[in-house]
Protein backbone atom coordinates (compact mmCIF):
# COMPACT_ATOMS: atom_id res chain seq x y z
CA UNK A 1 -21.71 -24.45 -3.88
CA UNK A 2 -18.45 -23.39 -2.67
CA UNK A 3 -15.22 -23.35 -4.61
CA UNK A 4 -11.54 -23.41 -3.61
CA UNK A 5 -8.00 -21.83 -4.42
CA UNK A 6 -4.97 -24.15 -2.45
CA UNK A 7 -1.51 -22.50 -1.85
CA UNK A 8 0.63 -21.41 0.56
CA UNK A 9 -2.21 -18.59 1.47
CA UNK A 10 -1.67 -14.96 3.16
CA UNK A 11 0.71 -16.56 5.37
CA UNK A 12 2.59 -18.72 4.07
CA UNK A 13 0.74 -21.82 4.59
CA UNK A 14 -1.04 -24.37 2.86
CA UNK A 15 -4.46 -23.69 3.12
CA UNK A 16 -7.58 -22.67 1.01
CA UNK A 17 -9.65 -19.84 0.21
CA UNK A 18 -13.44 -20.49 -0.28
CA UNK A 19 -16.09 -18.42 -1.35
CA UNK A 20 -20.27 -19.16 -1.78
CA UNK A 21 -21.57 -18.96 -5.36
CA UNK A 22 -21.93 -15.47 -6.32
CA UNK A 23 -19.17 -13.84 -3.55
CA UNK A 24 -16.71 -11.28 -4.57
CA UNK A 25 -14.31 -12.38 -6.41
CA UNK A 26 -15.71 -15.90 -7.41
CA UNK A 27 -12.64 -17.81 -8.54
CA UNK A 28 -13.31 -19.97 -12.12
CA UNK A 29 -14.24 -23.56 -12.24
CA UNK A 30 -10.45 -25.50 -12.18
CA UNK A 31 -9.07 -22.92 -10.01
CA UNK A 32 -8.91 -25.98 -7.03
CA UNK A 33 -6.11 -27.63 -8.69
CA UNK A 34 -3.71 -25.47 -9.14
CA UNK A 35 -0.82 -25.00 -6.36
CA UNK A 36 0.10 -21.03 -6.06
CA UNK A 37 0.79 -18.46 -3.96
CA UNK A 38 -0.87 -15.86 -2.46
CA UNK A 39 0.28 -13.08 -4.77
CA UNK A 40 -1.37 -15.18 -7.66
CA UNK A 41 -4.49 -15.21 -5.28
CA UNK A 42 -4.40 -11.54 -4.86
CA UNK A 43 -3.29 -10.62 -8.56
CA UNK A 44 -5.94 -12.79 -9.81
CA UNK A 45 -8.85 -11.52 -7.64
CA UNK A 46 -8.42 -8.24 -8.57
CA UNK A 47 -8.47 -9.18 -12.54
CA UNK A 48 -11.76 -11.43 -11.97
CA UNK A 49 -12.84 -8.07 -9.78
CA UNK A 50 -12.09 -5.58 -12.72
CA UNK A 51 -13.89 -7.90 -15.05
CA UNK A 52 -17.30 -8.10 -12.60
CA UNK A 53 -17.24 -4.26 -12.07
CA UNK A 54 -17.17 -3.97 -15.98
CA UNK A 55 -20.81 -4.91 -15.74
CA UNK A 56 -20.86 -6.31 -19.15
CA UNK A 57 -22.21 -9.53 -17.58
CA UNK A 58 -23.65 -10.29 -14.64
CA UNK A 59 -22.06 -12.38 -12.17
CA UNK A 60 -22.06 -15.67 -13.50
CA UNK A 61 -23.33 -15.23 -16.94
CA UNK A 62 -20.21 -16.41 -19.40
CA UNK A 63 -21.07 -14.73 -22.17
CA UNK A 64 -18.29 -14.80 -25.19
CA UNK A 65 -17.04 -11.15 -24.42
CA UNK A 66 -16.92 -12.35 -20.91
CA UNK A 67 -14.75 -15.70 -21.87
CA UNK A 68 -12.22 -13.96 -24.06
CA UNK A 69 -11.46 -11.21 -20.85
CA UNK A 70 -11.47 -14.18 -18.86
CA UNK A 71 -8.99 -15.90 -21.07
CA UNK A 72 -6.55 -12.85 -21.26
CA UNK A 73 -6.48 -12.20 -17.92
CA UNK A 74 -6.07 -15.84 -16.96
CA UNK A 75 -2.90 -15.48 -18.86
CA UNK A 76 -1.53 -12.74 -17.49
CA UNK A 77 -2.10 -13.45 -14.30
CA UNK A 78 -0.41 -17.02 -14.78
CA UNK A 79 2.56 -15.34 -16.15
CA UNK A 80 2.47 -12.75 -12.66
CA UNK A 81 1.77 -15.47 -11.08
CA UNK A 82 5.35 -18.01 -12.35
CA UNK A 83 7.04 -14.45 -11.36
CA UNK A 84 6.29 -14.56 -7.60
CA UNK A 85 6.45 -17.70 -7.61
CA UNK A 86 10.44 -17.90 -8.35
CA UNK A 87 11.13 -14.94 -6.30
CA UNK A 88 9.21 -16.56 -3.49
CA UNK A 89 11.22 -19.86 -3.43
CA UNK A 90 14.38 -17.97 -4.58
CA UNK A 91 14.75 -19.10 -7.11
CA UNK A 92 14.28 -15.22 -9.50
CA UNK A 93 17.46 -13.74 -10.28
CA UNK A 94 19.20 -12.10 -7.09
CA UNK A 95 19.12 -8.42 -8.96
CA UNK A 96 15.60 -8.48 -9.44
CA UNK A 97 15.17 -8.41 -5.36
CA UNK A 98 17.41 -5.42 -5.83
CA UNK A 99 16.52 -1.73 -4.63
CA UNK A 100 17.28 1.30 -3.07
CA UNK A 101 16.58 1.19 0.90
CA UNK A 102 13.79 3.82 1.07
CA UNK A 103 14.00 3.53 4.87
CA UNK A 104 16.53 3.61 7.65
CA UNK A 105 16.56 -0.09 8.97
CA UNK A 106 15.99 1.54 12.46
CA UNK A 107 13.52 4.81 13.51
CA UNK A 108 12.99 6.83 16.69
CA UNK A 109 9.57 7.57 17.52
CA UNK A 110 8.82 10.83 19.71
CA UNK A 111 6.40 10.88 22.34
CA UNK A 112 3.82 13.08 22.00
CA UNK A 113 1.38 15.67 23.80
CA UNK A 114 -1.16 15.89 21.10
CA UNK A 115 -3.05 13.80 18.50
CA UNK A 116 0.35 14.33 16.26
CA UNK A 117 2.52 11.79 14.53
CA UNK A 118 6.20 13.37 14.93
CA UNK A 119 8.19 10.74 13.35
CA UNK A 120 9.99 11.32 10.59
CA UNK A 121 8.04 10.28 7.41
CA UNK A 122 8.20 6.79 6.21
CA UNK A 123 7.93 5.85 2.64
CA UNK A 124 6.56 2.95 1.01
CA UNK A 125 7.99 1.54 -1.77
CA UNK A 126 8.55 -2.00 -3.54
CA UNK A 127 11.90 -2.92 -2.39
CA UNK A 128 11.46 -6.59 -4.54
CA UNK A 129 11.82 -4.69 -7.61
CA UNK A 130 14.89 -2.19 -8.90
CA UNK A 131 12.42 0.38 -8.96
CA UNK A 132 8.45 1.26 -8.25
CA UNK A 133 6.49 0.00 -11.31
CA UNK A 134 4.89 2.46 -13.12
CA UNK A 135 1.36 2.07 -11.66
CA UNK A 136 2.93 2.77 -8.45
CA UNK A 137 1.45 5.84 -6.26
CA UNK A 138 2.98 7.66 -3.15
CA UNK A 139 2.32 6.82 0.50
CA UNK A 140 4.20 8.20 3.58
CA UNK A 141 3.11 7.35 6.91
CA UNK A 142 4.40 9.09 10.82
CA UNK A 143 4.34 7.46 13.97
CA UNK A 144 4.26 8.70 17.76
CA UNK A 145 3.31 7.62 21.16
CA UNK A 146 1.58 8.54 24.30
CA UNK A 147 1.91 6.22 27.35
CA UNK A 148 -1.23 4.55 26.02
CA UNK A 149 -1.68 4.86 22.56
CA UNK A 150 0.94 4.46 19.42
CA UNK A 151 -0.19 6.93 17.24
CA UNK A 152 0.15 6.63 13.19
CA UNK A 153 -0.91 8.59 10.24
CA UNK A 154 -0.97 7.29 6.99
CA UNK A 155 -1.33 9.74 3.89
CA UNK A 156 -2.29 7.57 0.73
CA UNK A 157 -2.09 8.82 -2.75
CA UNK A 158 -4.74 6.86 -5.30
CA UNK A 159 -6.77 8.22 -7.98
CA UNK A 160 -9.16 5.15 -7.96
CA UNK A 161 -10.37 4.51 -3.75
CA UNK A 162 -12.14 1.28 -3.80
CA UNK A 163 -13.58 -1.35 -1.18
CA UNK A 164 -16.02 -3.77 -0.93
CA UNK A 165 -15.56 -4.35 2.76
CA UNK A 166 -18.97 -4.34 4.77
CA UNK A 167 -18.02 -5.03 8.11
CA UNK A 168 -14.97 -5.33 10.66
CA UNK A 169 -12.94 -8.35 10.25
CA UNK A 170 -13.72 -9.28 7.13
CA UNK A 171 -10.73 -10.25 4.66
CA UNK A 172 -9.89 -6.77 3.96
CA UNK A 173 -6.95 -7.73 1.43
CA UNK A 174 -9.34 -9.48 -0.81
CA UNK A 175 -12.26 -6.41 -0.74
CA UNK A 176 -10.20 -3.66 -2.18
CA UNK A 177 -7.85 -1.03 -1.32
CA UNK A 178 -5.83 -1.80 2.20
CA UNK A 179 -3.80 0.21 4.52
CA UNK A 180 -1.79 -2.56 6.95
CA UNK A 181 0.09 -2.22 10.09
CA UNK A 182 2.54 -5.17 11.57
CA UNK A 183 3.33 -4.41 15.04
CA UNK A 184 5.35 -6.64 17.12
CA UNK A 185 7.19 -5.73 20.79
CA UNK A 186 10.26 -6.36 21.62
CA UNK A 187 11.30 -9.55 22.87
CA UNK A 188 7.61 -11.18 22.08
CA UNK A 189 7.34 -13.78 18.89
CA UNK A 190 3.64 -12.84 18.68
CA UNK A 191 2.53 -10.05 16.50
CA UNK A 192 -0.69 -8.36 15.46
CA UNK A 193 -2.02 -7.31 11.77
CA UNK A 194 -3.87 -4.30 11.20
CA UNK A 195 -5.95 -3.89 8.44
CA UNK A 196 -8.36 -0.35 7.44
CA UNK A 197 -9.94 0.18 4.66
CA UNK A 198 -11.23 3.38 2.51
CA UNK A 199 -14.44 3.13 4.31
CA UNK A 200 -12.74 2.30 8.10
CA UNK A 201 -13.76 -0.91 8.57
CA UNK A 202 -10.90 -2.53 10.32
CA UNK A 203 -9.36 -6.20 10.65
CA UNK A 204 -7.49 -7.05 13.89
CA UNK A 205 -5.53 -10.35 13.79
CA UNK A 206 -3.19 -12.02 16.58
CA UNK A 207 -1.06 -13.88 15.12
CA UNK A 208 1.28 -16.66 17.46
CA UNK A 209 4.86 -16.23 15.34
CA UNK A 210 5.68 -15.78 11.67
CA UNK A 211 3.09 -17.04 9.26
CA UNK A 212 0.70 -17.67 12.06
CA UNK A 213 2.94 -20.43 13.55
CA UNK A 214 4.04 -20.76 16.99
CA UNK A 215 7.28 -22.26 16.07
CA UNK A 216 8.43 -23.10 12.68
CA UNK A 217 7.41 -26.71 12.81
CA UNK A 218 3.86 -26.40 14.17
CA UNK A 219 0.35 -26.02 12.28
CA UNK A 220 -0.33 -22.50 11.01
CA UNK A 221 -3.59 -21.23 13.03
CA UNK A 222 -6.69 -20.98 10.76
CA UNK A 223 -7.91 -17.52 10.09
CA UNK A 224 -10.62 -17.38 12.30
CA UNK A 225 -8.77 -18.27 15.64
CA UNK A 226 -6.44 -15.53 14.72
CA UNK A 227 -9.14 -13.04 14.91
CA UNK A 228 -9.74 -10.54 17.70
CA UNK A 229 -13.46 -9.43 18.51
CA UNK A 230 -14.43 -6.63 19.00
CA UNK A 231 -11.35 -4.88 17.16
CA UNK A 232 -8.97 -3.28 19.68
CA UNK A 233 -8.11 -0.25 18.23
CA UNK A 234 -9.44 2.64 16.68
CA UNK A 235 -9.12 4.66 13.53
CA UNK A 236 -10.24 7.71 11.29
CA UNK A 237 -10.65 7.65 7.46
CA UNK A 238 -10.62 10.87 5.56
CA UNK A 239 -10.94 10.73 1.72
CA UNK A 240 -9.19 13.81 0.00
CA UNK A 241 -8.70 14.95 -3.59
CA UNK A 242 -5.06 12.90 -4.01
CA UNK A 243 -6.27 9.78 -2.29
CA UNK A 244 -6.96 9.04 1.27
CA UNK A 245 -5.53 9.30 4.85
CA UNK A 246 -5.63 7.09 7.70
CA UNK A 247 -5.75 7.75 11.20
CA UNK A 248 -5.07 5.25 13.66
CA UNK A 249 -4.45 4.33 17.55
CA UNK A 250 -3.42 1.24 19.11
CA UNK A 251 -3.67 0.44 22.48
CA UNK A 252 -0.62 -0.51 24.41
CA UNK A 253 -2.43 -3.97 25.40
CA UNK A 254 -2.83 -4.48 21.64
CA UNK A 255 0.89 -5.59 21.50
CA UNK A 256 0.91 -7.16 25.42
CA UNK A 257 1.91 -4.50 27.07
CA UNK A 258 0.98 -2.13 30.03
CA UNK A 259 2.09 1.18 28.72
CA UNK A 260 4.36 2.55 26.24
CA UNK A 261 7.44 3.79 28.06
CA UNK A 262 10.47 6.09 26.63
CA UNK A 263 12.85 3.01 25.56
CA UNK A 264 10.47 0.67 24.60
CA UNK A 265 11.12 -0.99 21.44
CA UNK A 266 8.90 -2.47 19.18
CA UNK A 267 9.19 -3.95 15.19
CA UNK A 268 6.83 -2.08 12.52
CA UNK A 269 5.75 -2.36 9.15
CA UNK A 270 3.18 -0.57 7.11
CA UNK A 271 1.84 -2.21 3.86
CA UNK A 272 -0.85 -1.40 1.24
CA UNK A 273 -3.00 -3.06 -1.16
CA UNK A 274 -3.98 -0.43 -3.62
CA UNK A 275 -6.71 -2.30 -6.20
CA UNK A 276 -8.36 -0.23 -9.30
CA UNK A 277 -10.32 -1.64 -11.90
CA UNK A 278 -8.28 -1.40 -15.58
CA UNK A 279 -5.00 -2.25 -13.76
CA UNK A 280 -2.97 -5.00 -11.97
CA UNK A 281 -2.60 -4.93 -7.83
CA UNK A 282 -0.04 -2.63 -6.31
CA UNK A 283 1.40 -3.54 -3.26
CA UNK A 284 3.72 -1.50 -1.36
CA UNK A 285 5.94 -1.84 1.95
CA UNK A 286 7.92 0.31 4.51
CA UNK A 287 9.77 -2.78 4.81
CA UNK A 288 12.79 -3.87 2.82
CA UNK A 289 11.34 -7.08 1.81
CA UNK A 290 13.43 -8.95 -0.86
CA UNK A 291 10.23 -11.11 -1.81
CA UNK A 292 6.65 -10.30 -1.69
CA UNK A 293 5.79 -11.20 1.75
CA UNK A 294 4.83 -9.22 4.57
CA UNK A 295 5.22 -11.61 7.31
CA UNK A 296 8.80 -11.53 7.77
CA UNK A 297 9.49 -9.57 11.10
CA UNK A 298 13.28 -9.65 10.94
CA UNK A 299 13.04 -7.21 8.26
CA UNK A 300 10.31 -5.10 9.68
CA UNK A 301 12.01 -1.51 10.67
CA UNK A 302 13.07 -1.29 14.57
CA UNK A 303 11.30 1.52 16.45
CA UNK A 304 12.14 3.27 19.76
CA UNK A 305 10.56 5.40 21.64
CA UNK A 306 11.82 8.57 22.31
CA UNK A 307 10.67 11.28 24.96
């Protein structure tokens, strides 16, 4: 038996979320009625997740210690969830959206001779709040380009690395801890999603315009047809005492292109999904997002290449 969670989904359209009896996280019973968004979805998940990994139960065994975690979590992710929800339609107070730009709304990348990212470092933060909540830990990332490759490094700080990703192209964001890349070239509507996780398995999506639409009247693409097999780009995982690092490189086809060339401009964002068990979901942008949404490449920094 399957069950499923409707909402506006990872990007931003109405669709569902199903999972077989006994998958990771199994969503409860009346979950299919109830309209949210994806943050819910995520925020949720990860409070069903922390619940499982207690192993005070076994999957599907609702015992009464298991019922009154449910219940409190339940709560406080309905509560999480009303939050989004307003900032999402606009409806949250403006100054809540309010932050300090970590960023510089544009970046030069430098070419490179080496396996180096030169960039100047960009932070991640949470521009939809006034400041990082207190769960909140440090990433930086660099970027730099050969005429095949762009080139980015990713140092992650987390004191609890997680996933329960098996295999490439799985749905990364809903396994555990997440480093994401949204690259897009200039002039092109079409944009790809790059997901890696603590273990490097990757995720590679292609997705037609924002939200997975081609225009902003036509049917989002399911999942699946956004998918690219086998992935198209590499990466390197390396766990360290403070967290983890990422290593990646992206072919120049990746985006629809030939070659990088000195000039060449291109939108970027870098995103994370940092889960741990006796906690809520952190996510984190280079991006100055107003709302929690990642698929907004107007606001996604403006690169250029630089010899």
């Amino acid at each position: 038996m399957s069950r499923a969670i409707f909402g506006r989904g990872l990007y931003g359209c109405a669709g569902s979320y199903r999972y077989s009896a006994g998958s990771q996280p199994r969503l409860p019973p009346h979950s299919h009625h109830k309209q949210v968004d994806f943050y819910f979805f995520h925020v949720y998940s990860n409070a069903i997740m922390r619940i499982r990994q207690s192993r005070e139960v076994a999957p599907g065994v609702w015992s009464g210690r298991f019922k009154q975690k449910y219940r409190k979590a339940l709560t406080l992710t309905s509560l999480a969830a009303q939050s989004a929800a307003l900032s999402l339609t606009g409806c949250a107070h403006q100054s809540a959206a309010v932050t300090s730009q970590l960023n510089p709304e544009a970046i030069e990348v430098p070419r490179t001779l080496s396996n180096k990212a030169v960039s100047k470092k960009l932070y991640l933060g949470q521009p939809w709040r006034q400041s990082t909540g207190p769960e909140f830990k440090p990433a930086a990332v660099r970027v730099a380009w050969t005429p095949e490759t762009l080139i980015v490094k990713a140092v992650l700080s987390d004191d609890e690395v997680s996933t329960l990703a098996t295999d490439d192209n799985q749905k990364m964001w809903q396994l555990g801890d997440v480093f994401e890349m949204f690259l897009q070239a200039e002039g092109r509507a079409d944009y790809v999603e790059l997901h890696i996780t603590p273990n490097n398995r990757r995720m590679h999506l292609h997705l037609p315009g924002p939200g997975g639409r081609s225009a902003p009247d036509a049917e989002c693409l399911p999942f699946e047809n956004m998918l690219v097999t086998p992935v198209g780009f590499s990466s390197k995982v390396t766990r360290t005492s403070k967290g983890w690092n990422v290593s990646v490189k992206v072919p120049a086809a990746v985006l629809g292109l030939v070659s990088f060339k000195s000039g060449n401009s291109l939108r970027v964002s870098f995103c994370r999904y940092d889960y741990a068990k006796h906690r809520e979901l952190v996510l984190s942008t280079t991006s100055p997002h107003p709302v929690i949404s990642f698929h907004r490449p107007d606001e996604w920094l403006a690169a250029k290449l630089i010899d």
